[in-house]
PDB file of N, CA and C in Angstrom:
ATOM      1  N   UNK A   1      27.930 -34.918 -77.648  1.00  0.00           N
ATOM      2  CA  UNK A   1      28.322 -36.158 -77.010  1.00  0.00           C
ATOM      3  C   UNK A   1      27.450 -37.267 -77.602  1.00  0.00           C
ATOM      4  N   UNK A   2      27.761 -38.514 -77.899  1.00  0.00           N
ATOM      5  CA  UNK A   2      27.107 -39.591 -78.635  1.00  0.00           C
ATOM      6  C   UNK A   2      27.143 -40.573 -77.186  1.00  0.00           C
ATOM      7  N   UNK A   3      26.297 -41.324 -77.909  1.00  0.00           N
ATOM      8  CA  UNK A   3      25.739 -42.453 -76.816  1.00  0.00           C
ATOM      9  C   UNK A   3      27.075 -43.195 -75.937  1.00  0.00           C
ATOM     10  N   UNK A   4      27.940 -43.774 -76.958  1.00  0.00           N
ATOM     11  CA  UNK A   4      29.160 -44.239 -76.084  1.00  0.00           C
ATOM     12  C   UNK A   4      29.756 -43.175 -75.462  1.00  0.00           C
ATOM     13  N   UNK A   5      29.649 -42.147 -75.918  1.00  0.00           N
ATOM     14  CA  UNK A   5      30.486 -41.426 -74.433  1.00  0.00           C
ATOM     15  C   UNK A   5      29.491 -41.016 -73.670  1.00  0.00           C
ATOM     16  N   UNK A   6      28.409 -41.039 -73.556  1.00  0.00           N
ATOM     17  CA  UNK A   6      27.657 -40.656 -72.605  1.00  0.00           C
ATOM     18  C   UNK A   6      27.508 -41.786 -71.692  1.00  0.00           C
ATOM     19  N   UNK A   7      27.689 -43.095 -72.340  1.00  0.00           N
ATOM     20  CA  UNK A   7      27.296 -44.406 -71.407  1.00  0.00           C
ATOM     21  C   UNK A   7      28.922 -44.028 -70.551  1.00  0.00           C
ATOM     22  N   UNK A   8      29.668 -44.177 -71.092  1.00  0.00           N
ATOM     23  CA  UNK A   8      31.395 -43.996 -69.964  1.00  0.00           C
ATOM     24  C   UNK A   8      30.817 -43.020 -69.275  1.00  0.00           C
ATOM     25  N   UNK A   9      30.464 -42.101 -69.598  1.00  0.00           N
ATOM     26  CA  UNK A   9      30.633 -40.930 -68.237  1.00  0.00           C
ATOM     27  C   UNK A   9      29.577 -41.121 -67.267  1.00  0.00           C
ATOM     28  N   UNK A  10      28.203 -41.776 -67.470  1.00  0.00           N
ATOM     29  CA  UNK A  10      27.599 -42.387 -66.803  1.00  0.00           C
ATOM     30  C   UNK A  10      28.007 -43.626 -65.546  1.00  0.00           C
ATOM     31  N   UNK A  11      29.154 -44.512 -66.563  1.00  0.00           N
ATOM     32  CA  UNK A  11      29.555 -45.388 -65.618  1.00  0.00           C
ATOM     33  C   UNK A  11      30.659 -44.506 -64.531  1.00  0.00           C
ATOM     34  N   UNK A  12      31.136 -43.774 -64.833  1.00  0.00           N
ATOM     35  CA  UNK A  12      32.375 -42.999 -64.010  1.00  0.00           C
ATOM     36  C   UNK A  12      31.583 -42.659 -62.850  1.00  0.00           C
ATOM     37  N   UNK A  13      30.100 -41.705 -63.391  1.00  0.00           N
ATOM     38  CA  UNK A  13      29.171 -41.375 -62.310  1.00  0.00           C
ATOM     39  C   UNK A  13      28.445 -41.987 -61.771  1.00  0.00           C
ATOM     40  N   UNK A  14      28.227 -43.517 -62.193  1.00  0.00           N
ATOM     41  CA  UNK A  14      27.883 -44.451 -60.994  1.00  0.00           C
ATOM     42  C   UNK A  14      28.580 -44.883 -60.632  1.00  0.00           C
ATOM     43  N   UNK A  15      29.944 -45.029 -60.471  1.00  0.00           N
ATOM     44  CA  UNK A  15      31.252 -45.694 -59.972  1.00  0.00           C
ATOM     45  C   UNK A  15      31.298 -44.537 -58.341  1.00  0.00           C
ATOM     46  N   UNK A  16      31.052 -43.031 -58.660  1.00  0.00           N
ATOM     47  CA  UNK A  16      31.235 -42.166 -57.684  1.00  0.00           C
ATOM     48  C   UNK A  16      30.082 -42.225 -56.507  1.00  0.00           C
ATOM     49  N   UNK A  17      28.818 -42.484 -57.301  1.00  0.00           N
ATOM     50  CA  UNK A  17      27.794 -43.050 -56.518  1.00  0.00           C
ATOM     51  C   UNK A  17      27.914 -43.975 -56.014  1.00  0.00           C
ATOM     52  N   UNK A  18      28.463 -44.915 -56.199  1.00  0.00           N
ATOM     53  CA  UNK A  18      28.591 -45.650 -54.942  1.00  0.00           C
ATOM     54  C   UNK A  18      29.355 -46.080 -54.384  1.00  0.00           C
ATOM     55  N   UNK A  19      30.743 -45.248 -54.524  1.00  0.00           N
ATOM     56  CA  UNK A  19      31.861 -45.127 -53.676  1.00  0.00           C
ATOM     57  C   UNK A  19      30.804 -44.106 -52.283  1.00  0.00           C
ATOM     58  N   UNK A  20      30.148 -42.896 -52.829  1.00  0.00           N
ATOM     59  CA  UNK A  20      29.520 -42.254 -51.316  1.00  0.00           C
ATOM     60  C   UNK A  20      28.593 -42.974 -50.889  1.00  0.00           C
ATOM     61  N   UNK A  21      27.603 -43.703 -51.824  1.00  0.00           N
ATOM     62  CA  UNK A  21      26.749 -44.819 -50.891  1.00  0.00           C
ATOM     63  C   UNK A  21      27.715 -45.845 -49.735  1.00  0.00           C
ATOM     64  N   UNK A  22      28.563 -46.392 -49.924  1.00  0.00           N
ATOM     65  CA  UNK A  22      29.633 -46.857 -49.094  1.00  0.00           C
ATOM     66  C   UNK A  22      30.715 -45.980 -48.211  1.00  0.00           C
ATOM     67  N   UNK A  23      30.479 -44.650 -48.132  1.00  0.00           N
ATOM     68  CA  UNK A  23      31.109 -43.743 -47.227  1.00  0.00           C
ATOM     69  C   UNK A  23      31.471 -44.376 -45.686  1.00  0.00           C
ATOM     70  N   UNK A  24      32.360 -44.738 -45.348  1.00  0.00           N
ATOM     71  CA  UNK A  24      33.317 -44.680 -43.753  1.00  0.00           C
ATOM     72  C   UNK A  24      32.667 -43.628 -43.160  1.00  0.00           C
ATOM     73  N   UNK A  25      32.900 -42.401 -43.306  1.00  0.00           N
ATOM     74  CA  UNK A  25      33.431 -41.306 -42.801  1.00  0.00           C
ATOM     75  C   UNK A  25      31.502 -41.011 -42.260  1.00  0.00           C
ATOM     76  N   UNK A  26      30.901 -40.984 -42.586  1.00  0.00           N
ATOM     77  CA  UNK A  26      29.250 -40.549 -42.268  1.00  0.00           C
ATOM     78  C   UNK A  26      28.482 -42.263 -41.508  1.00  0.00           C
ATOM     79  N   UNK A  27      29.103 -42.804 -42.049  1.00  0.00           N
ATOM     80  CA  UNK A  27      28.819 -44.490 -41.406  1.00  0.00           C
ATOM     81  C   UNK A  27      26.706 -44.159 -42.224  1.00  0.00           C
ATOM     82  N   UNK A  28      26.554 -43.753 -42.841  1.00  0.00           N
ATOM     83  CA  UNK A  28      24.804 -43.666 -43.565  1.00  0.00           C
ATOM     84  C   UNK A  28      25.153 -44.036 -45.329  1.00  0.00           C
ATOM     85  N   UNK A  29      24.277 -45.367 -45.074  1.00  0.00           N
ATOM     86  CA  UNK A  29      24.350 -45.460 -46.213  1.00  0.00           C
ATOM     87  C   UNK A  29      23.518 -44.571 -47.669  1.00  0.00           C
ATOM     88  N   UNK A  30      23.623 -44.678 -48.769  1.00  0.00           N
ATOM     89  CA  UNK A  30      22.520 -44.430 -49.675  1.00  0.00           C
ATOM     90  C   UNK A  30      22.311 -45.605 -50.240  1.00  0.00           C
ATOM     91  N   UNK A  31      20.554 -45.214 -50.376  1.00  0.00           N
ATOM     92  CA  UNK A  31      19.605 -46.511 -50.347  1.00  0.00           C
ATOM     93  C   UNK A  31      19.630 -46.512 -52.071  1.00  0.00           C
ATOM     94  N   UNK A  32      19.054 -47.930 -52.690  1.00  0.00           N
ATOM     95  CA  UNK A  32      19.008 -47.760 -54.244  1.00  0.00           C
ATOM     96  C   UNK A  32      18.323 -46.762 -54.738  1.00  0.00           C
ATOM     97  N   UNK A  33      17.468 -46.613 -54.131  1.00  0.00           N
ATOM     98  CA  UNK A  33      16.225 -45.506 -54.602  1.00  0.00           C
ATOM     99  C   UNK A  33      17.227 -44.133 -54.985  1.00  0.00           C
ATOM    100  N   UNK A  34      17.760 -43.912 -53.775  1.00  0.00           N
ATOM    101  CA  UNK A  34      18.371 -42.800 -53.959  1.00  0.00           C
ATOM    102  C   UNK A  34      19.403 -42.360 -54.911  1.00  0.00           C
ATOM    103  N   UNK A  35      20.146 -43.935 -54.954  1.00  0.00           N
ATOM    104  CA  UNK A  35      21.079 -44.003 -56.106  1.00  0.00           C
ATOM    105  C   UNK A  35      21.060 -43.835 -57.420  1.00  0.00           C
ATOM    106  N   UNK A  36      19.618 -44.132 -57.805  1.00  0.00           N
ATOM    107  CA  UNK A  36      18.746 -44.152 -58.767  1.00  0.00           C
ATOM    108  C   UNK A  36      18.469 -43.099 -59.615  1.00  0.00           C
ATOM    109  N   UNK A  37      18.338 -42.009 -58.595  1.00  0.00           N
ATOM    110  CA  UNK A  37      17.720 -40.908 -58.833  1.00  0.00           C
ATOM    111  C   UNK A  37      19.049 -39.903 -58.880  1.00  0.00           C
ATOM    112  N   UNK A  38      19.799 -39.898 -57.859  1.00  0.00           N
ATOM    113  CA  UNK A  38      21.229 -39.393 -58.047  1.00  0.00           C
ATOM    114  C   UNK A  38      21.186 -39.719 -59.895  1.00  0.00           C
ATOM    115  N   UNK A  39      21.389 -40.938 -60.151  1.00  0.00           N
ATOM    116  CA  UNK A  39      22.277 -41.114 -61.786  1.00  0.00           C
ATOM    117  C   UNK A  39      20.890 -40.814 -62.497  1.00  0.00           C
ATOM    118  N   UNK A  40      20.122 -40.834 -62.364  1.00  0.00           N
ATOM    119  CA  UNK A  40      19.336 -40.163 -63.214  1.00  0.00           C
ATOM    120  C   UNK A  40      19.297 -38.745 -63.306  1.00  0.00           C
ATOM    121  N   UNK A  41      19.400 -37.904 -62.520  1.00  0.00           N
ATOM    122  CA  UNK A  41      19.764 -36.301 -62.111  1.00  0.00           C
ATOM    123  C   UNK A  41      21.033 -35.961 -63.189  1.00  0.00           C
ATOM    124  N   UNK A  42      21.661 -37.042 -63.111  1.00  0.00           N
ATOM    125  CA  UNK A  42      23.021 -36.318 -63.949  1.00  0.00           C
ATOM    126  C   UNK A  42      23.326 -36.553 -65.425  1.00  0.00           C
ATOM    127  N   UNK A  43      22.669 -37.559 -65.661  1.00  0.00           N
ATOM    128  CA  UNK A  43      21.914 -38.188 -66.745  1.00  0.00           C
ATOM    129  C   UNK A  43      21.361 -37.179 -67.661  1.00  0.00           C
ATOM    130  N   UNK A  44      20.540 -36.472 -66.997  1.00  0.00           N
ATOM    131  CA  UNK A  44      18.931 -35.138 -67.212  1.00  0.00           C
ATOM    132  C   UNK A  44      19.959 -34.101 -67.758  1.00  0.00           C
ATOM    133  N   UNK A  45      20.919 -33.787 -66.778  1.00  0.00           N
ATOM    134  CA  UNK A  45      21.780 -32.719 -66.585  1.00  0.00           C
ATOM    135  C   UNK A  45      23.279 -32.833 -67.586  1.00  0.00           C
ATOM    136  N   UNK A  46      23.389 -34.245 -68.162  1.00  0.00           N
ATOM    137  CA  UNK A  46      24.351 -34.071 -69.066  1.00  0.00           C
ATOM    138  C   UNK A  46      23.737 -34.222 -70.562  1.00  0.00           C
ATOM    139  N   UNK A  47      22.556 -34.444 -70.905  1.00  0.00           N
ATOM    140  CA  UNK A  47      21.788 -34.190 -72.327  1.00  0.00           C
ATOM    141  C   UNK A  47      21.458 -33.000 -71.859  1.00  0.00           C
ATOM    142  N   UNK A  48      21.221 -32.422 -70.984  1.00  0.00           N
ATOM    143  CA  UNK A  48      20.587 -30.790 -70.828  1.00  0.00           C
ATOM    144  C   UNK A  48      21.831 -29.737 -71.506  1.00  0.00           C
ATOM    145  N   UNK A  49      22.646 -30.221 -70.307  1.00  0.00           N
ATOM    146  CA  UNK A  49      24.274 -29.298 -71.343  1.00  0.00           C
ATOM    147  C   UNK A  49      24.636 -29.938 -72.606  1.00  0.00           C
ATOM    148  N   UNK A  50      24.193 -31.240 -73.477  1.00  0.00           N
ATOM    149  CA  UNK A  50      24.236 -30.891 -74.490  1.00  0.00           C
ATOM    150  C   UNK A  50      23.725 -30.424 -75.500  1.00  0.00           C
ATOM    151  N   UNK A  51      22.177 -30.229 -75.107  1.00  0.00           N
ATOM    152  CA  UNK A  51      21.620 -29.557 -75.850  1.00  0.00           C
ATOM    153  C   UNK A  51      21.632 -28.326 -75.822  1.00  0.00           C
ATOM    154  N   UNK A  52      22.020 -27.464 -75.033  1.00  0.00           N
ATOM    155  CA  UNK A  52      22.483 -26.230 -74.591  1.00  0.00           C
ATOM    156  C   UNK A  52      23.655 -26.298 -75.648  1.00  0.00           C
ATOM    157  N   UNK A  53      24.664 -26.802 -75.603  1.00  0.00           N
ATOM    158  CA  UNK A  53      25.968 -26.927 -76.575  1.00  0.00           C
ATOM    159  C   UNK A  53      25.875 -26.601 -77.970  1.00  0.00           C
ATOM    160  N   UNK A  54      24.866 -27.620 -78.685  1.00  0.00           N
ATOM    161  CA  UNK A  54      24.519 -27.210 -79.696  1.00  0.00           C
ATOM    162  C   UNK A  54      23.405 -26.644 -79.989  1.00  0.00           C
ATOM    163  N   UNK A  55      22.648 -25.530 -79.322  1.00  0.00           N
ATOM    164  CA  UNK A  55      21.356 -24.875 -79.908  1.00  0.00           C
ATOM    165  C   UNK A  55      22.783 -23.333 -79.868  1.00  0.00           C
ATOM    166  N   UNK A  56      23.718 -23.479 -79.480  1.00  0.00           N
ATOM    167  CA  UNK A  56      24.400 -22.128 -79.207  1.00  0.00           C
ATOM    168  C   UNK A  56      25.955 -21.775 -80.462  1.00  0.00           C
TER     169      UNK A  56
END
């Protein structure tokens, strides 16, 4: 995966983050901090599977 597609799938996954930071249904928000760390988690976790991808 190269940088532009990693930046799109990033934005997709902060688009989802904070559709649940704005959740109805729990009426609790998520705070930035948390949001933060959410897209950074997946961030970690999508260079992790690609380096997994190609060492294999």
């Amino acid at each position: 995966m190269n940088e532009v597609e990693l930046k799109k799938i990033m934005k997709e996954i902060e688009d989802i983050i904070n559709q649940l930071a704005a959740c109805d249904h729990c009426h609790l928000g998520v705070d930035l901090e948390s949001k933060r760390l959410l897209s950074e988690l997946f961030r970690q976790k999508l260079e992790q599977a690609c380096r997994l991808k190609r060492a294999s």
